[in-house]
N, C-alpha and C. Protein backbone atom coordinates (compact mmCIF):
# COMPACT_ATOMS: atom_id res chain seq x y z
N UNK A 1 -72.64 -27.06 -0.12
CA UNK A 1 -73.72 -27.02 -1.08
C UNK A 1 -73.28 -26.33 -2.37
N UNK A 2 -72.87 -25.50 -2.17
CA UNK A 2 -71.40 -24.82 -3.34
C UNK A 2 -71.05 -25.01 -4.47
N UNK A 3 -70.37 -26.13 -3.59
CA UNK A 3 -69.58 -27.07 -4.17
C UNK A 3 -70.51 -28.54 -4.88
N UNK A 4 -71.53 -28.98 -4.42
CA UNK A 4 -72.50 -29.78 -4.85
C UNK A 4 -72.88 -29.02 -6.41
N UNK A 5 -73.57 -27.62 -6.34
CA UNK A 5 -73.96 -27.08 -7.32
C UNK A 5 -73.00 -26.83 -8.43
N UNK A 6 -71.35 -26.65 -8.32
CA UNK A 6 -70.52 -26.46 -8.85
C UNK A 6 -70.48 -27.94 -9.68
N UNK A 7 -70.30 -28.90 -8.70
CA UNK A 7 -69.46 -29.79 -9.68
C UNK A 7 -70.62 -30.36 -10.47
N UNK A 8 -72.14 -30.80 -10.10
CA UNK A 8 -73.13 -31.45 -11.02
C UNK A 8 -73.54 -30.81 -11.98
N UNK A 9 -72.95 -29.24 -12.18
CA UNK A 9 -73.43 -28.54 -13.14
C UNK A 9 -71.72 -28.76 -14.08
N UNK A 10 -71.05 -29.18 -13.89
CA UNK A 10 -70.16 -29.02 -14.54
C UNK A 10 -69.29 -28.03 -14.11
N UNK A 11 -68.97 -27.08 -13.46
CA UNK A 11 -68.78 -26.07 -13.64
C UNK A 11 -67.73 -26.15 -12.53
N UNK A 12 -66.48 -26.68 -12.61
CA UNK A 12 -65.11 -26.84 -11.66
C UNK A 12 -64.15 -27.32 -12.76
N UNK A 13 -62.49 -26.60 -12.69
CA UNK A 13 -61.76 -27.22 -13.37
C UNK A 13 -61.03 -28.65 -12.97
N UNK A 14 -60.93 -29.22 -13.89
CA UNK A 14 -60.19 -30.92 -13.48
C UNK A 14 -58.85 -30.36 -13.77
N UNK A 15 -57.84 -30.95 -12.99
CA UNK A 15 -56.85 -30.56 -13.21
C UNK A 15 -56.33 -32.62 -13.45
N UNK A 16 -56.35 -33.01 -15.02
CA UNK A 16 -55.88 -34.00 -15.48
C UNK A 16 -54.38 -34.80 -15.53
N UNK A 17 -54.58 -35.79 -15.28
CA UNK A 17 -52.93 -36.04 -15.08
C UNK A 17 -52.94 -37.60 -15.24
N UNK A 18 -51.75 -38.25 -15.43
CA UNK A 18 -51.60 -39.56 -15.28
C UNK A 18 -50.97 -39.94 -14.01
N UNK A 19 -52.22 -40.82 -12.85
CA UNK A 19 -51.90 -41.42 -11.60
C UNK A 19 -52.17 -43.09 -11.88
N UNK A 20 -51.21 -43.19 -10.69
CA UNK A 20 -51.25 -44.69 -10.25
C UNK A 20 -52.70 -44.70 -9.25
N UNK A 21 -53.63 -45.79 -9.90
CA UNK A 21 -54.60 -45.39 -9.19
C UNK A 21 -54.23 -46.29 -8.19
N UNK A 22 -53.21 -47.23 -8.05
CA UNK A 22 -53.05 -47.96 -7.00
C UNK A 22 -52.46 -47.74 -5.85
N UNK A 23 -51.18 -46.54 -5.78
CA UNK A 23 -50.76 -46.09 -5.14
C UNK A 23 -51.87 -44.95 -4.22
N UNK A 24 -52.79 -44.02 -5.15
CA UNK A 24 -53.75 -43.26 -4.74
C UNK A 24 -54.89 -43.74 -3.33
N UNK A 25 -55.34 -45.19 -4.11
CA UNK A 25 -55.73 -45.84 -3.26
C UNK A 25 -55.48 -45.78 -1.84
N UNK A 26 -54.37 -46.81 -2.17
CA UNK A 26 -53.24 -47.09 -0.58
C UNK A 26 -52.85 -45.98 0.30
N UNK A 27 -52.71 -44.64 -0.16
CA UNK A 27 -52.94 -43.48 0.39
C UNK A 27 -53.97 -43.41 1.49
N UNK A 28 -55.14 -43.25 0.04
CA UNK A 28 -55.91 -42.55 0.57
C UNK A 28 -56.97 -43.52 2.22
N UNK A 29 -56.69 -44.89 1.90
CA UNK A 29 -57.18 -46.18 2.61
C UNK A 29 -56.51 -45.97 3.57
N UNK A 30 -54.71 -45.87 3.67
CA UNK A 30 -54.11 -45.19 5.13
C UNK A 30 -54.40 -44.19 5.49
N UNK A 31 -55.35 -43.17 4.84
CA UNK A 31 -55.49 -41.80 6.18
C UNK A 31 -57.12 -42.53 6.81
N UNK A 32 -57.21 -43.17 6.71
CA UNK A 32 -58.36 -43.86 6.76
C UNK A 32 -58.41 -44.94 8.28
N UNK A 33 -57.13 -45.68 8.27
CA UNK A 33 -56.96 -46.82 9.15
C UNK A 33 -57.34 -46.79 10.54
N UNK A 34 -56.65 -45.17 11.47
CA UNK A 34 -57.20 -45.70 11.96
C UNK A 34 -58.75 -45.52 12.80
N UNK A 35 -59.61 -44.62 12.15
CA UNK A 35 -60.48 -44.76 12.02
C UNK A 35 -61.26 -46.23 12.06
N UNK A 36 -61.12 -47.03 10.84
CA UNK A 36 -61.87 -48.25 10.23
C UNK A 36 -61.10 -49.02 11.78
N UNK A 37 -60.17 -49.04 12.25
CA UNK A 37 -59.19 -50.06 13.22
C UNK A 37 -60.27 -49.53 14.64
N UNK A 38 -60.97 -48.32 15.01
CA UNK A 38 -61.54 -47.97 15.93
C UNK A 38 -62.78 -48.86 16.15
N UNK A 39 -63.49 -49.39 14.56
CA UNK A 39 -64.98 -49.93 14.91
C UNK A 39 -64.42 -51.22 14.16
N UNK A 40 -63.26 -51.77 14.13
CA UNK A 40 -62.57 -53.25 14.07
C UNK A 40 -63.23 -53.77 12.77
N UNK A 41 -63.04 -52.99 11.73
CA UNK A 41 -62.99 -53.22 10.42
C UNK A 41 -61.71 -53.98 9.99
N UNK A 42 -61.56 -55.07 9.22
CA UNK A 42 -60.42 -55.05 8.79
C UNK A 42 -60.37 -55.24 7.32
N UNK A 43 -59.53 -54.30 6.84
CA UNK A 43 -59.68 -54.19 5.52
C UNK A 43 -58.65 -55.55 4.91
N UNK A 44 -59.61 -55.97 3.90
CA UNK A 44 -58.98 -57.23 3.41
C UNK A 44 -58.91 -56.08 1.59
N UNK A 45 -57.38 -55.77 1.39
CA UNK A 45 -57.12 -55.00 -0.36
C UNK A 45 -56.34 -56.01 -1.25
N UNK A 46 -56.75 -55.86 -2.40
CA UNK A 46 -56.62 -57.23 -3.74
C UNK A 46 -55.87 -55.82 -4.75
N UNK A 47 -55.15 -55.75 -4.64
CA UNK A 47 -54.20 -54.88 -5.90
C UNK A 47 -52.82 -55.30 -6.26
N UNK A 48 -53.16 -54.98 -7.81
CA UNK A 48 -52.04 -55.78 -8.90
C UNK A 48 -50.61 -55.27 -7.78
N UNK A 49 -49.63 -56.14 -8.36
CA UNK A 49 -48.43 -55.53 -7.68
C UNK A 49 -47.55 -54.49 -8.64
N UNK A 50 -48.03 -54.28 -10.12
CA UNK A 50 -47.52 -53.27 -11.03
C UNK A 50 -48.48 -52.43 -10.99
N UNK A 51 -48.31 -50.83 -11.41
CA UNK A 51 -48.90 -49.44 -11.23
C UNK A 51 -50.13 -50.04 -12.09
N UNK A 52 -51.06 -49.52 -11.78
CA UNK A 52 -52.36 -49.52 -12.50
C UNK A 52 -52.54 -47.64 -13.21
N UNK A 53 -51.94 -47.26 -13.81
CA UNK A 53 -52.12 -46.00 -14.86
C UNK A 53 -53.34 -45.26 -15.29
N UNK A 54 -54.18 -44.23 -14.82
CA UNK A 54 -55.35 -44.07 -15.31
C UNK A 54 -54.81 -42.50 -15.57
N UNK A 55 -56.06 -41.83 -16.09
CA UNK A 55 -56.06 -40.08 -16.75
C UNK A 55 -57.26 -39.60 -15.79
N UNK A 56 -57.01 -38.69 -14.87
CA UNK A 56 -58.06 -38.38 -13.69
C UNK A 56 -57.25 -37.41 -13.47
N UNK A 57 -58.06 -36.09 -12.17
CA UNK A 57 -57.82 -35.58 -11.25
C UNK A 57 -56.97 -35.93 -9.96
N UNK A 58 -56.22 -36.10 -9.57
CA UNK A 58 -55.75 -37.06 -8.31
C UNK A 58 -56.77 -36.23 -7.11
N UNK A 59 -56.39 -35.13 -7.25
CA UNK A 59 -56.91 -34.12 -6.11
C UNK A 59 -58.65 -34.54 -5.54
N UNK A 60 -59.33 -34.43 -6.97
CA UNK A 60 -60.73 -34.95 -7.18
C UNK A 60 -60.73 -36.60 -6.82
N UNK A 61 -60.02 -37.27 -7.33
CA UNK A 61 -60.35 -38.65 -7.19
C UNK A 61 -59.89 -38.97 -5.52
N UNK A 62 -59.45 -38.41 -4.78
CA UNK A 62 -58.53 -38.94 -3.53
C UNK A 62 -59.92 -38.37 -3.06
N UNK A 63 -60.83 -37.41 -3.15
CA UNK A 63 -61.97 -36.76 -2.56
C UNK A 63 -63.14 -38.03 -3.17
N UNK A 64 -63.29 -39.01 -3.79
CA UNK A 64 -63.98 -39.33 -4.01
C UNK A 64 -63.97 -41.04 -3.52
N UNK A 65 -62.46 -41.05 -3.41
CA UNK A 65 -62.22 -42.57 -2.61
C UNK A 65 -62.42 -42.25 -1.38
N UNK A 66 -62.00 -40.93 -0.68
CA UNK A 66 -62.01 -41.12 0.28
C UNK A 66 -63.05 -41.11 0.98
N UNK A 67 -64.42 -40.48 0.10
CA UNK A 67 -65.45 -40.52 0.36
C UNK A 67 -66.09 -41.84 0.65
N UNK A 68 -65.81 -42.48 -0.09
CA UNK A 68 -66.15 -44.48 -0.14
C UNK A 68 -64.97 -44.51 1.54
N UNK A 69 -64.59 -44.39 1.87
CA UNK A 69 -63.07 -45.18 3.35
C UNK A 69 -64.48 -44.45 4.07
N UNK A 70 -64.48 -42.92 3.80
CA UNK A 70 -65.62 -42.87 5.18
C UNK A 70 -66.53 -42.80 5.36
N UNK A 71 -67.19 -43.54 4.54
CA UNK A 71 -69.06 -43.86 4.39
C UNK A 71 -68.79 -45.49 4.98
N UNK A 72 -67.52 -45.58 4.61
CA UNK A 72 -67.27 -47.14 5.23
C UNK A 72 -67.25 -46.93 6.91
N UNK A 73 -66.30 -46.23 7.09
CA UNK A 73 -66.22 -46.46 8.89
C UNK A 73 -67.37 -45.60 9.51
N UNK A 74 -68.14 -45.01 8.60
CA UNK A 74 -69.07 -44.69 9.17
C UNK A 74 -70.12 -45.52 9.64
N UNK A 75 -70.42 -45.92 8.78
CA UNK A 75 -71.94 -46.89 8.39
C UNK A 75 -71.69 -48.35 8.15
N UNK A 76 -70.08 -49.14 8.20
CA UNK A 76 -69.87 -50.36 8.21
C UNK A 76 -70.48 -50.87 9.42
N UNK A 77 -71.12 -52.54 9.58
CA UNK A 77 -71.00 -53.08 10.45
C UNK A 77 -69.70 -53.03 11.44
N UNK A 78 -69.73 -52.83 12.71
CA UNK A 78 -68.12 -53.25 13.42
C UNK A 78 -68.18 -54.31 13.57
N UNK A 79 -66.59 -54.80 13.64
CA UNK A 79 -66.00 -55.66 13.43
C UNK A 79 -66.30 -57.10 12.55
N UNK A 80 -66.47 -56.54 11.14
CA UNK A 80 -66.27 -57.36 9.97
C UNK A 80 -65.15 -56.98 9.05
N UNK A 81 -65.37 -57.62 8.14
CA UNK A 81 -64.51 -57.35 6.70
C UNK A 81 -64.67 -56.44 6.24
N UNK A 82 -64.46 -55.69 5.19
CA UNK A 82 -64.52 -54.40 4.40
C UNK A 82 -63.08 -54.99 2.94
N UNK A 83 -63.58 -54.97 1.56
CA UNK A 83 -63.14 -55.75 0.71
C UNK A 83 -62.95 -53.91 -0.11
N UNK A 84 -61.79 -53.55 -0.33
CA UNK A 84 -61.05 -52.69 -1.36
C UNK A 84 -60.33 -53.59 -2.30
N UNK A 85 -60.38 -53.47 -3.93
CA UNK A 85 -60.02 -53.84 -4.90
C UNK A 85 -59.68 -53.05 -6.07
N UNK A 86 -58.89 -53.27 -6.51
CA UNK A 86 -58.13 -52.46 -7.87
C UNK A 86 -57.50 -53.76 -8.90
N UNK A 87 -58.80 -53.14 -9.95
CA UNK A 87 -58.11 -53.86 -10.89
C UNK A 87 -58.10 -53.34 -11.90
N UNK A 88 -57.67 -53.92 -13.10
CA UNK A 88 -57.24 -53.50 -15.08
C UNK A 88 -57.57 -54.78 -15.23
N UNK A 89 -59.18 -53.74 -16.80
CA UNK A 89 -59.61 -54.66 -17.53
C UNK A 89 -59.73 -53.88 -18.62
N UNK A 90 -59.47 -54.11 -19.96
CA UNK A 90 -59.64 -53.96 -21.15
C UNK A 90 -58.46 -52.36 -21.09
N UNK A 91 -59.47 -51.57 -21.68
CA UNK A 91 -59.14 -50.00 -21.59
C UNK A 91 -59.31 -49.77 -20.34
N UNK A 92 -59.88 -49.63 -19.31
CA UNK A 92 -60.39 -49.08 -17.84
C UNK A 92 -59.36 -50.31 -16.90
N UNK A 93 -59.74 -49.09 -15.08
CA UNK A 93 -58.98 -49.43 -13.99
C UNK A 93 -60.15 -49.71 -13.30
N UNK A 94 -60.76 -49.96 -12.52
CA UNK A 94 -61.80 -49.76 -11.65
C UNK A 94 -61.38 -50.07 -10.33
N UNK A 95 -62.34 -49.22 -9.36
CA UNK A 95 -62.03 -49.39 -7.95
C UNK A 95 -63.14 -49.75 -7.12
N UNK A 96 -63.33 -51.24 -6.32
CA UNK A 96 -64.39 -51.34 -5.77
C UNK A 96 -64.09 -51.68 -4.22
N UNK A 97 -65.00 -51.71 -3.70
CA UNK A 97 -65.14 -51.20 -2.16
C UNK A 97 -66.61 -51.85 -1.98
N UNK A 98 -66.63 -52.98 -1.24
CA UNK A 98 -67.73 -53.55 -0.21
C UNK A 98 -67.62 -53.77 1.47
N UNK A 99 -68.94 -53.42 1.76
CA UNK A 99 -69.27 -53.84 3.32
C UNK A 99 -70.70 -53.99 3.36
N UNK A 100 -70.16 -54.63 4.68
CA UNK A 100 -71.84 -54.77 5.47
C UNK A 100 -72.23 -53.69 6.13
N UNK A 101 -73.58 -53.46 5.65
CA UNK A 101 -73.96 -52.35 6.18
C UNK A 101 -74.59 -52.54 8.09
N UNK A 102 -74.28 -51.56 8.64
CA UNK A 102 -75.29 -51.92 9.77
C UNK A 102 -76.37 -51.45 10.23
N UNK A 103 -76.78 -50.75 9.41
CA UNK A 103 -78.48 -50.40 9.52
C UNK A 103 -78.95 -51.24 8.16
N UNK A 104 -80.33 -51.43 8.06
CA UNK A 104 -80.92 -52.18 7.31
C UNK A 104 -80.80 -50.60 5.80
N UNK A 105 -80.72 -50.48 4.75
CA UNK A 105 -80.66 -49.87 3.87
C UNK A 105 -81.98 -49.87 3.74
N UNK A 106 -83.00 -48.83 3.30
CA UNK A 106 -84.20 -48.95 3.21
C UNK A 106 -84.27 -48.40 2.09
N UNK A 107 -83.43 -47.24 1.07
CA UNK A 107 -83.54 -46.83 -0.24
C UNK A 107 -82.36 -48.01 -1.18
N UNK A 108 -83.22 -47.51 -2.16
CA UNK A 108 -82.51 -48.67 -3.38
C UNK A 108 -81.10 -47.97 -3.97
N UNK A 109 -80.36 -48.60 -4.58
CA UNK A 109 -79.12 -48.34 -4.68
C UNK A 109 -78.60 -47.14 -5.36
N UNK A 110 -79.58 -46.92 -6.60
CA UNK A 110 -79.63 -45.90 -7.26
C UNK A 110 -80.03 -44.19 -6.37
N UNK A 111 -80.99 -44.64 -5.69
CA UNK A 111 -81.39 -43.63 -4.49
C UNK A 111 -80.20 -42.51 -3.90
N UNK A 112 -79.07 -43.64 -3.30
CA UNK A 112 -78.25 -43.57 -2.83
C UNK A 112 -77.19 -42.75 -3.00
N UNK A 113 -76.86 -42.63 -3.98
CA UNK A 113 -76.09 -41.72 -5.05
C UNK A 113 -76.89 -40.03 -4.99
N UNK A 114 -78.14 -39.54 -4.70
CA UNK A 114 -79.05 -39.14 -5.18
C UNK A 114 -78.41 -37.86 -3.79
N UNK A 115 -78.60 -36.60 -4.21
CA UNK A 115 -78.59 -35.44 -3.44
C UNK A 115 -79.34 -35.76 -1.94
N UNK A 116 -78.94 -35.32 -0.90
CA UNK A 116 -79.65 -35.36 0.67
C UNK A 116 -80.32 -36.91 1.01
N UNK A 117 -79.17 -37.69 0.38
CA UNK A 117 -80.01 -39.03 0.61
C UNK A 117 -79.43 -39.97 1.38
N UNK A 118 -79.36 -40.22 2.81
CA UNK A 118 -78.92 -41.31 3.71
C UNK A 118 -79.78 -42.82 3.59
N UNK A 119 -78.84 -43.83 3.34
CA UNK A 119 -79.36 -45.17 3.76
C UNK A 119 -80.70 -45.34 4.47
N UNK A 120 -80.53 -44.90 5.88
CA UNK A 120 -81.41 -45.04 6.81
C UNK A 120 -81.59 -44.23 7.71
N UNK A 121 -82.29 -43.78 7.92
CA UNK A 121 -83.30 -42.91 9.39
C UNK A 121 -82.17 -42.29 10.13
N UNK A 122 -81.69 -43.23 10.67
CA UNK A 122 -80.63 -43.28 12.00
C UNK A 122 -79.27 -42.60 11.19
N UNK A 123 -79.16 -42.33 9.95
CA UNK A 123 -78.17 -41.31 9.40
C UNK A 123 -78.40 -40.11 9.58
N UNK A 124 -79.40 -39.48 10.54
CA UNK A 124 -78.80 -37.97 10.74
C UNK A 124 -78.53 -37.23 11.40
N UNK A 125 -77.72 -37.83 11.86
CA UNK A 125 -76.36 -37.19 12.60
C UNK A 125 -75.52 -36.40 12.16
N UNK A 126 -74.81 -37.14 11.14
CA UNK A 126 -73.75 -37.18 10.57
C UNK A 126 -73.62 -36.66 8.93
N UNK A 127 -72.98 -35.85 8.60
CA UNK A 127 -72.97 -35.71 7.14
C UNK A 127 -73.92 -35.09 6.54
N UNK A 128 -73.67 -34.58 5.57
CA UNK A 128 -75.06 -34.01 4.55
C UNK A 128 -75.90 -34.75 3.59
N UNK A 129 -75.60 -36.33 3.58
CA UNK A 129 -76.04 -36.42 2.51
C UNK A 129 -75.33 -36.41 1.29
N UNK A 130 -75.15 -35.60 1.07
CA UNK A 130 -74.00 -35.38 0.03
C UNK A 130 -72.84 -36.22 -0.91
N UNK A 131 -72.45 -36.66 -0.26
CA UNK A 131 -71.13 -37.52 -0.19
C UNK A 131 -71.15 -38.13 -1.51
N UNK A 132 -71.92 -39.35 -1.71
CA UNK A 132 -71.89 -40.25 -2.53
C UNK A 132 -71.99 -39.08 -3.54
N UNK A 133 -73.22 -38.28 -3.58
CA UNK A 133 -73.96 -36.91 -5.15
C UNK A 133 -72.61 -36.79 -5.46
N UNK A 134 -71.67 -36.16 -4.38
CA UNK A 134 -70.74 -35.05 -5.32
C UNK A 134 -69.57 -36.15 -5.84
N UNK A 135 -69.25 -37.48 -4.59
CA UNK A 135 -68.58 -38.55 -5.98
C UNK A 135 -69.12 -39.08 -6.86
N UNK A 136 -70.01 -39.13 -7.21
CA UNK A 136 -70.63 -39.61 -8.21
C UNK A 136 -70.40 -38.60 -9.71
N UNK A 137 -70.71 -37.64 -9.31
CA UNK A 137 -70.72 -36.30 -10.53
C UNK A 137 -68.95 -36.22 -10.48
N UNK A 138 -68.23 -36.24 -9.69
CA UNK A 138 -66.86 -36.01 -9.91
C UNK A 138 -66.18 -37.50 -10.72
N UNK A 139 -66.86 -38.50 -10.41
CA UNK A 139 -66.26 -39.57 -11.22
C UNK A 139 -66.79 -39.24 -12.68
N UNK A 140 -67.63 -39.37 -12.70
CA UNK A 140 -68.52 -39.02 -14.30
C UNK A 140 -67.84 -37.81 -15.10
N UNK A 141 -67.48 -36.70 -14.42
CA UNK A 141 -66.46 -35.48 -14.71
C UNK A 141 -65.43 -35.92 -14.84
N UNK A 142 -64.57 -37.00 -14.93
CA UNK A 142 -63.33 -37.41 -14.84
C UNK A 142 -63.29 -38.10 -16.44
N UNK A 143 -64.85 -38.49 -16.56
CA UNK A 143 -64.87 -39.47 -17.64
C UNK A 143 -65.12 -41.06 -17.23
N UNK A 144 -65.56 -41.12 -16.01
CA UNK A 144 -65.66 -42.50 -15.41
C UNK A 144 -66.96 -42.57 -15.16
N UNK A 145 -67.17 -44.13 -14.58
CA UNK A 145 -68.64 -44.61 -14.15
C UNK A 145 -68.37 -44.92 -12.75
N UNK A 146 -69.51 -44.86 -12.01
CA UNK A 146 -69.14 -44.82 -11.02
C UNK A 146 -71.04 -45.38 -10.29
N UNK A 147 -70.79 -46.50 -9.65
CA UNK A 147 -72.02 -47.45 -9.40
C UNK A 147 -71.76 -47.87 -8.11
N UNK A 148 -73.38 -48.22 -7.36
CA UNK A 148 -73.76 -48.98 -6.35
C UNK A 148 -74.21 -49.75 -6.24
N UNK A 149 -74.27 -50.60 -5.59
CA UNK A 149 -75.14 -51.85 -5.89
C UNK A 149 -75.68 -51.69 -4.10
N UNK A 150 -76.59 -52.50 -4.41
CA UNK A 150 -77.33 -53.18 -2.77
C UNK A 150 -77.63 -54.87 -2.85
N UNK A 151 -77.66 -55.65 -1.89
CA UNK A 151 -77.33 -56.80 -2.17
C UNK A 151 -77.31 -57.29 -0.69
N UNK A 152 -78.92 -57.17 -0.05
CA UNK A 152 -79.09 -57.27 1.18
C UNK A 152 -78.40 -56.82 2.33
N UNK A 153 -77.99 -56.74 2.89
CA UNK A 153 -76.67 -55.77 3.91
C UNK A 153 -75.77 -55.50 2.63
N UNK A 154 -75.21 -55.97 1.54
CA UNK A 154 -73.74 -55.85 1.14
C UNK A 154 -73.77 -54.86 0.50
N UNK A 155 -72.98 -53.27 0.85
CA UNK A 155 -73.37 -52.35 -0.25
C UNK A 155 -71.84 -52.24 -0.87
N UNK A 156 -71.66 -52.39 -2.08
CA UNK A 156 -71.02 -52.34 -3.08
C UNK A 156 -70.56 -50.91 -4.01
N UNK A 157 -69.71 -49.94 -3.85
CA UNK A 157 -69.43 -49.26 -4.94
C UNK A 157 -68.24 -49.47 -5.78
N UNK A 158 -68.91 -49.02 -7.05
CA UNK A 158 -67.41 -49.61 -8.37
C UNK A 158 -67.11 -48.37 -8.79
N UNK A 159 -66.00 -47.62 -8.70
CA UNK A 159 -65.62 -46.59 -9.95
C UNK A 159 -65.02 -47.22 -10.74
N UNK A 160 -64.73 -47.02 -12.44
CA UNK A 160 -64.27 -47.60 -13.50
C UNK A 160 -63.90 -46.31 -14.23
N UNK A 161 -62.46 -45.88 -14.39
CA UNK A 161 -62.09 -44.67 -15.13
C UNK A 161 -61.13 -45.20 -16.18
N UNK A 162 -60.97 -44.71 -17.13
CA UNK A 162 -60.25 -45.22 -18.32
C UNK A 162 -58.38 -45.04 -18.02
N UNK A 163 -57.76 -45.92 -18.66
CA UNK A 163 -56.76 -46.20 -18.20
C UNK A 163 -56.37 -45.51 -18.81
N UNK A 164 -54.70 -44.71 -18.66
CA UNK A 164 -54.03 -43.61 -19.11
C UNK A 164 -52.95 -43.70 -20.29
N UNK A 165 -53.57 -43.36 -21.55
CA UNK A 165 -52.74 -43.19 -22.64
C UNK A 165 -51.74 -42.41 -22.86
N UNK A 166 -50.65 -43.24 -23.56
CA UNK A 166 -49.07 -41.95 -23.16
C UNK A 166 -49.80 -40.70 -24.72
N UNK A 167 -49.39 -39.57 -24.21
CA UNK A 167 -49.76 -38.60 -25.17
C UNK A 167 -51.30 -38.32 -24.65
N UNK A 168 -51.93 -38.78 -23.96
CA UNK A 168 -53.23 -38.36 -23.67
C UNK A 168 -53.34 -36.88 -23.53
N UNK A 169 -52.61 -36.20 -23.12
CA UNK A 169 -52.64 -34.78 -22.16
C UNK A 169 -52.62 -34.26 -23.89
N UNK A 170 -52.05 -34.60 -24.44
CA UNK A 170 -51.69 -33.27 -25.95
C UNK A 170 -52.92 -33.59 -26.29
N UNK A 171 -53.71 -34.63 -26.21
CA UNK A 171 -54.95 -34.65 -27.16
C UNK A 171 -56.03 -34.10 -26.75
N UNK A 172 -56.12 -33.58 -25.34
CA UNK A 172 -56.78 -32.70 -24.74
C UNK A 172 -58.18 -33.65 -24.32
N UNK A 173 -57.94 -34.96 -24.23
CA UNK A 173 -58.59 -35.84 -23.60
C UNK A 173 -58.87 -36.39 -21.93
């Protein structure tokens, strides 16, 4: 909770750097496997085969993907698909992540994102709640957007962080 209050108030240092958000990914998706391989997820990933370059936290951002791998094997349907993607468009990298959910979602997408807020009923077990709040405020702290969508079972999140300019670090950007 701390740490919730810390980062939505602003108030944590980013420690900025230029990462491959593609490599970060693939990381962070393998501490993940076999988890998602337990409830027969199989991850189907779409990433460029050259570095995708962004200006982020790695430390922060690997806490915020990884948050998306285990809201996935948490709350995915078993044994379906699960769709990870990395791509470069314009200035920005973005990272998206869909599944089927297997409880019916009963809050709207925006909800979701929202402090102490589970999908559905049958989420409390597990977790605080939390999860999505503090990636959400840590992507936005990075300088990124960071969205959900709902789309009948299919829940959808996109982070989009700006891609990494050489000299970025001197400009204190």
């Amino acid at each position: 909770l701390v740490d919730v209050s810390r980062i939505s108030s602003g108030n944590i240092t980013l420690q900025m750097d230029d990462i491959d958000l593609v490599e970060l990914v693939r990381q962070t998706g393998g501490e993940f496997n076999e988890k998602l391989e337990q409830k027969g997820l199989n991850v189907i990933s779409k990433f460029p085969k050259e570095a995708v370059m962004i200006y982020a936290d790695g430390r922060q951002l690997w806490r915020v993907i990884g948050n998306l791998y285990n809201n996935t094997a948490k709350y995915a349907m078993p044994d379906t698909r699960v769709y990870a993607e990395v791509a470069k468009d314009g200035y920005e990298a973005t990272f998206i992540m869909k599944n089927i959910s297997e409880k019916l979602l009963n809050v709207d997408a925006d909800t979701l994102a929202e402090r102490f807020v589970r999908g559905d009923e049958s989420r409390s077990t597990e977790g605080s709640g939390l999860g999505l709040s503090i990636a959400k405020n840590l992507t936005l702290l990075m300088g990124g957007m960071f969205d959900i969508s709902v789309d009948g079972d299919l829940f959808k999140a996109t982070i989009a962080l700006p891609l990494y300019v050489e000299g970025q670090e001197e400009k204190g950007q």
